[in-house]
N, C-alpha and C. Protein backbone atom coordinates (compact mmCIF):
# COMPACT_ATOMS: atom_id res chain seq x y z
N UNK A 1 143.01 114.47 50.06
CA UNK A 1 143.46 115.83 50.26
C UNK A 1 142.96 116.31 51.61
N UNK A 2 143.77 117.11 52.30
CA UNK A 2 143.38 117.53 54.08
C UNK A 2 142.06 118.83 53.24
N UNK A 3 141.67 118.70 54.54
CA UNK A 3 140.28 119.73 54.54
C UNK A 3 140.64 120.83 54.84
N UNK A 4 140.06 121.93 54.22
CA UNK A 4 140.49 123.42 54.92
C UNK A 4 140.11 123.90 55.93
N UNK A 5 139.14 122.56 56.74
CA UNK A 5 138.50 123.31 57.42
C UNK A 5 138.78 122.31 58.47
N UNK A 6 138.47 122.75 60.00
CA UNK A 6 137.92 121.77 61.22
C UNK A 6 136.93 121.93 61.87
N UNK A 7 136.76 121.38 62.58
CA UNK A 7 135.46 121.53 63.35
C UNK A 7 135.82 121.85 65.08
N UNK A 8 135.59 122.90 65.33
CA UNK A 8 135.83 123.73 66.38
C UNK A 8 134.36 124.09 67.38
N UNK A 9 134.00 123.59 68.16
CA UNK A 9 132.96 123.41 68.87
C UNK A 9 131.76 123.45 68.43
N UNK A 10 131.31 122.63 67.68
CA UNK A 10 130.43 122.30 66.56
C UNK A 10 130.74 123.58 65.27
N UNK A 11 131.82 124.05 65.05
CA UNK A 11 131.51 125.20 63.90
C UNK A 11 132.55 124.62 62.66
N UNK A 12 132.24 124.83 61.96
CA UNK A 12 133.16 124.70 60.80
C UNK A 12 134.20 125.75 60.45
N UNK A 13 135.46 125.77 60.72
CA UNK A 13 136.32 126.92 60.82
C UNK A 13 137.34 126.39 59.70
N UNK A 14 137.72 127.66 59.07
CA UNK A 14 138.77 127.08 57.90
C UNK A 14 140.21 127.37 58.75
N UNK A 15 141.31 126.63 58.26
CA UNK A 15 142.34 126.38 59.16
C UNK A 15 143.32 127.69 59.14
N UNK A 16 142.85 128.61 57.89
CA UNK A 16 144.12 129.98 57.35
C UNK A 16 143.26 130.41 58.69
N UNK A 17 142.10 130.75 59.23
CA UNK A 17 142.00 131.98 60.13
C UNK A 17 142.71 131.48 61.43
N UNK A 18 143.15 130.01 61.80
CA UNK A 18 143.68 129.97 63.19
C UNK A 18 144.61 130.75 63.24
N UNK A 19 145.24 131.28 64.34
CA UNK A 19 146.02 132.17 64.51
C UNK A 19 147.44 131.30 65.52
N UNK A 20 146.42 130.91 67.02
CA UNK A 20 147.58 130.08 67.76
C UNK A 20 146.50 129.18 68.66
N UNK A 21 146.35 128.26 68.68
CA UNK A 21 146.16 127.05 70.34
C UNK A 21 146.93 127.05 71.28
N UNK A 22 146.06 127.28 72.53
CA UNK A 22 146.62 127.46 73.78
C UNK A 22 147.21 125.82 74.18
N UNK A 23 148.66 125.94 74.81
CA UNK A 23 148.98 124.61 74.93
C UNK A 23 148.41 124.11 76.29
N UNK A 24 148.08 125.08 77.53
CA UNK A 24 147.07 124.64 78.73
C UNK A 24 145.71 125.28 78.77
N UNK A 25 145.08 124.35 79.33
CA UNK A 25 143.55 125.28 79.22
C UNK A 25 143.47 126.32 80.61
N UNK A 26 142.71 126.91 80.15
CA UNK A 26 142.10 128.21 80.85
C UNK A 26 141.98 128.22 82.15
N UNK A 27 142.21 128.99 83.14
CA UNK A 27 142.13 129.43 84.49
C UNK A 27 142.18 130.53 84.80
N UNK A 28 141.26 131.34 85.18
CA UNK A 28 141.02 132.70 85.45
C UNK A 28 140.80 133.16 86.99
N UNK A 29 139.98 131.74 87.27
CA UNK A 29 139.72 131.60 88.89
C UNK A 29 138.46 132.26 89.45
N UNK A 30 138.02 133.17 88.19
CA UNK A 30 136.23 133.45 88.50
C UNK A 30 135.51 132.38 88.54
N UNK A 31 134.53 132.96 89.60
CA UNK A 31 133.42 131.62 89.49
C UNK A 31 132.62 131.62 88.76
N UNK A 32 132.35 132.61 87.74
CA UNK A 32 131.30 132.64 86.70
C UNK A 32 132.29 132.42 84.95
N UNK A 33 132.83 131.92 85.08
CA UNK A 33 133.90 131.96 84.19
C UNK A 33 133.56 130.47 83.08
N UNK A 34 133.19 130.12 82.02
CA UNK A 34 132.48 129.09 81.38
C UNK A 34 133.44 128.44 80.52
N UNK A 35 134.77 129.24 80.45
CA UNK A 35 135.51 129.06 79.62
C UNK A 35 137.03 128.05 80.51
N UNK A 36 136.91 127.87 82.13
CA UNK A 36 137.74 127.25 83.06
C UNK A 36 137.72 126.09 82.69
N UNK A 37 138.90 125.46 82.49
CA UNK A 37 139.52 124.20 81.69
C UNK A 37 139.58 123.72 80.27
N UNK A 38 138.92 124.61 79.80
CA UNK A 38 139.07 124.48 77.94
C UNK A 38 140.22 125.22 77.54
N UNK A 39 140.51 125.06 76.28
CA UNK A 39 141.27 125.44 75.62
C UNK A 39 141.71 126.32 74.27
N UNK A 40 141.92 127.45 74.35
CA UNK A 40 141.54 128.82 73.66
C UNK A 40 142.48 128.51 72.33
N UNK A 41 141.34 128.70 71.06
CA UNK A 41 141.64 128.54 69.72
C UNK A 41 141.50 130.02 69.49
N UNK A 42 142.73 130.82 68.85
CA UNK A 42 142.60 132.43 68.94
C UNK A 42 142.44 132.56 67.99
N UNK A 43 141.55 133.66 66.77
CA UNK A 43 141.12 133.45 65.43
C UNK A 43 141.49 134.63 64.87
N UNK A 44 141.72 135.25 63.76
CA UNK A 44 141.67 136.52 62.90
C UNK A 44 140.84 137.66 63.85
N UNK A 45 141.28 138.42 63.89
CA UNK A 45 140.14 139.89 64.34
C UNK A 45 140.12 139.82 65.82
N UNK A 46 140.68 138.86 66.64
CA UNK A 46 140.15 138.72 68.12
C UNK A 46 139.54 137.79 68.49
N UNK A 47 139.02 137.59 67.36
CA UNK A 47 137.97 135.90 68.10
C UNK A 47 138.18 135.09 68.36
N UNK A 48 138.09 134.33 69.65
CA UNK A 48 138.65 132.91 70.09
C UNK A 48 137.17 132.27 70.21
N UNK A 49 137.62 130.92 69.85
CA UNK A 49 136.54 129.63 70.60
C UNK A 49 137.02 128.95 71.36
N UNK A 50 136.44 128.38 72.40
CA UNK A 50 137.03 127.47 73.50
C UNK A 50 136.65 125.80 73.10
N UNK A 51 137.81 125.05 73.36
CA UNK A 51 137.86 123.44 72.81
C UNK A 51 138.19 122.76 74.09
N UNK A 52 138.41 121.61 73.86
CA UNK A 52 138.52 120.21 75.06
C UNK A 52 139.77 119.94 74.63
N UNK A 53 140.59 118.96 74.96
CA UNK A 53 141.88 118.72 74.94
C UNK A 53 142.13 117.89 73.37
N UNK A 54 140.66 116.90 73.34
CA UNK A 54 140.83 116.24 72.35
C UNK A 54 140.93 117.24 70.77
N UNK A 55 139.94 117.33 70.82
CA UNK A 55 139.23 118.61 69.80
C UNK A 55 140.83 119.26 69.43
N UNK A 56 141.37 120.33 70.16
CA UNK A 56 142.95 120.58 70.19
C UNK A 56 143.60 120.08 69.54
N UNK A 57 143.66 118.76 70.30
CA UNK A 57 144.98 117.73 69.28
C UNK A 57 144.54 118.19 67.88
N UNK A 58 143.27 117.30 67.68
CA UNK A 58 142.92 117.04 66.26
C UNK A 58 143.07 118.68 65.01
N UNK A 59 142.69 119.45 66.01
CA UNK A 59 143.24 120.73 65.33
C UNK A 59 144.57 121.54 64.72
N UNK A 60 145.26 120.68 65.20
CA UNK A 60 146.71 120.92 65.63
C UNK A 60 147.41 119.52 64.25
N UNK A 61 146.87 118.73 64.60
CA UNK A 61 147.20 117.37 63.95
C UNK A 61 146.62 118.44 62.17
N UNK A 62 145.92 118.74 62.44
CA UNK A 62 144.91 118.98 61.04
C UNK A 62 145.69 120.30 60.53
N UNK A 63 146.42 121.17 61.27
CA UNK A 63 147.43 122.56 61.17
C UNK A 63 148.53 121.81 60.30
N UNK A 64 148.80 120.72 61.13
CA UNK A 64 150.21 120.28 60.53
C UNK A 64 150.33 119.99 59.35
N UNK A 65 149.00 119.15 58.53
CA UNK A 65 148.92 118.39 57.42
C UNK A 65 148.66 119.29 56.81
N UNK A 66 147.73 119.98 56.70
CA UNK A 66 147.75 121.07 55.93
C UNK A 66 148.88 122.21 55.86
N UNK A 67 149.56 122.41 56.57
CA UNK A 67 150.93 122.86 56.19
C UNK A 67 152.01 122.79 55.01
N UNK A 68 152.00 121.43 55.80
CA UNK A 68 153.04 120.53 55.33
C UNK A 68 152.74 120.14 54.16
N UNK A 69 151.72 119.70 53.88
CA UNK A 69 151.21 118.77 52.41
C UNK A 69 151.47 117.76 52.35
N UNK A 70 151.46 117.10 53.68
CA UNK A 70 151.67 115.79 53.63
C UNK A 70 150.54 114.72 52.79
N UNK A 71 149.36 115.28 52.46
CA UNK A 71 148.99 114.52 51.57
C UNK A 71 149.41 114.41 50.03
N UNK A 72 149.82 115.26 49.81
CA UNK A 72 150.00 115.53 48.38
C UNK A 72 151.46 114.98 48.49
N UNK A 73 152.10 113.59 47.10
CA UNK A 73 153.05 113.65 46.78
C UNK A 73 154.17 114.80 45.92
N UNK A 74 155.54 114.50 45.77
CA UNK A 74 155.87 115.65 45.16
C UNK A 74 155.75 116.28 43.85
N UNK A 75 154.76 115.55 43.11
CA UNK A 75 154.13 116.42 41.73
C UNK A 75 152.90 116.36 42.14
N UNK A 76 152.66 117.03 43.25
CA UNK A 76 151.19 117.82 44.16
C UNK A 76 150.25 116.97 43.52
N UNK A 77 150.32 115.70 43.70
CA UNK A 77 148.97 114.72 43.56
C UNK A 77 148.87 114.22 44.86
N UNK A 78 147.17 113.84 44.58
CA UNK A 78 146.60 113.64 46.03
C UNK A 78 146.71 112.25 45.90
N UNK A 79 147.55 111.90 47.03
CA UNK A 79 147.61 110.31 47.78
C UNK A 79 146.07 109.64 47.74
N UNK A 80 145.46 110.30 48.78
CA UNK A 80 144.06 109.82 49.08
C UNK A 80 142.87 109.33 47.76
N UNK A 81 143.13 110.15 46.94
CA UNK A 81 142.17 110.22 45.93
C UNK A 81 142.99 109.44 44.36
N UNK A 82 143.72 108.19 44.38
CA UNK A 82 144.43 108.08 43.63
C UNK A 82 143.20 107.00 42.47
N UNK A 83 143.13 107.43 41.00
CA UNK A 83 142.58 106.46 40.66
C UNK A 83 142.73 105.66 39.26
């Protein structure tokens, strides 16, 4: 069964609060700016965390399955856990 959750710059985030992933990372062009070349995960209430490209995918990859239900066959049993 997919996890509800991912892991978003070391945090454990459940996947209902993502909101949207930025498809390019960040450029603001300040020089004090910590967040230039990552990639903005936007959350419930305003809150974003900033990710790496990889991190992204896997977030995105992890949006989909849990969507979709691609683990679960169509009388909602879990593939993974079959015994």
């Amino acid at each position: 069964m997919s996890s509800l959750f991912c892991i978003i710059d070391d945090k454990h985030v459940p996947i209902y609060r993502i909101l949207w992933l930025s498809a390019v990372p960040h450029f603001c062009g300040e020089e004090d700016c910590q967040c230039e070349g990552r990639y903005e995960v936007r959350l419930e209430q305003g809150e974003s965390l900033w990710t790496n490209r990889e991190e992204r995918d896997e977030i995105l990859k992890a949006m989909e399955k849990w969507h979709t239900g691609d683990d679960l066959d169509a009388g909602g049993q879990d593939f993974e856990n079959w015994s």
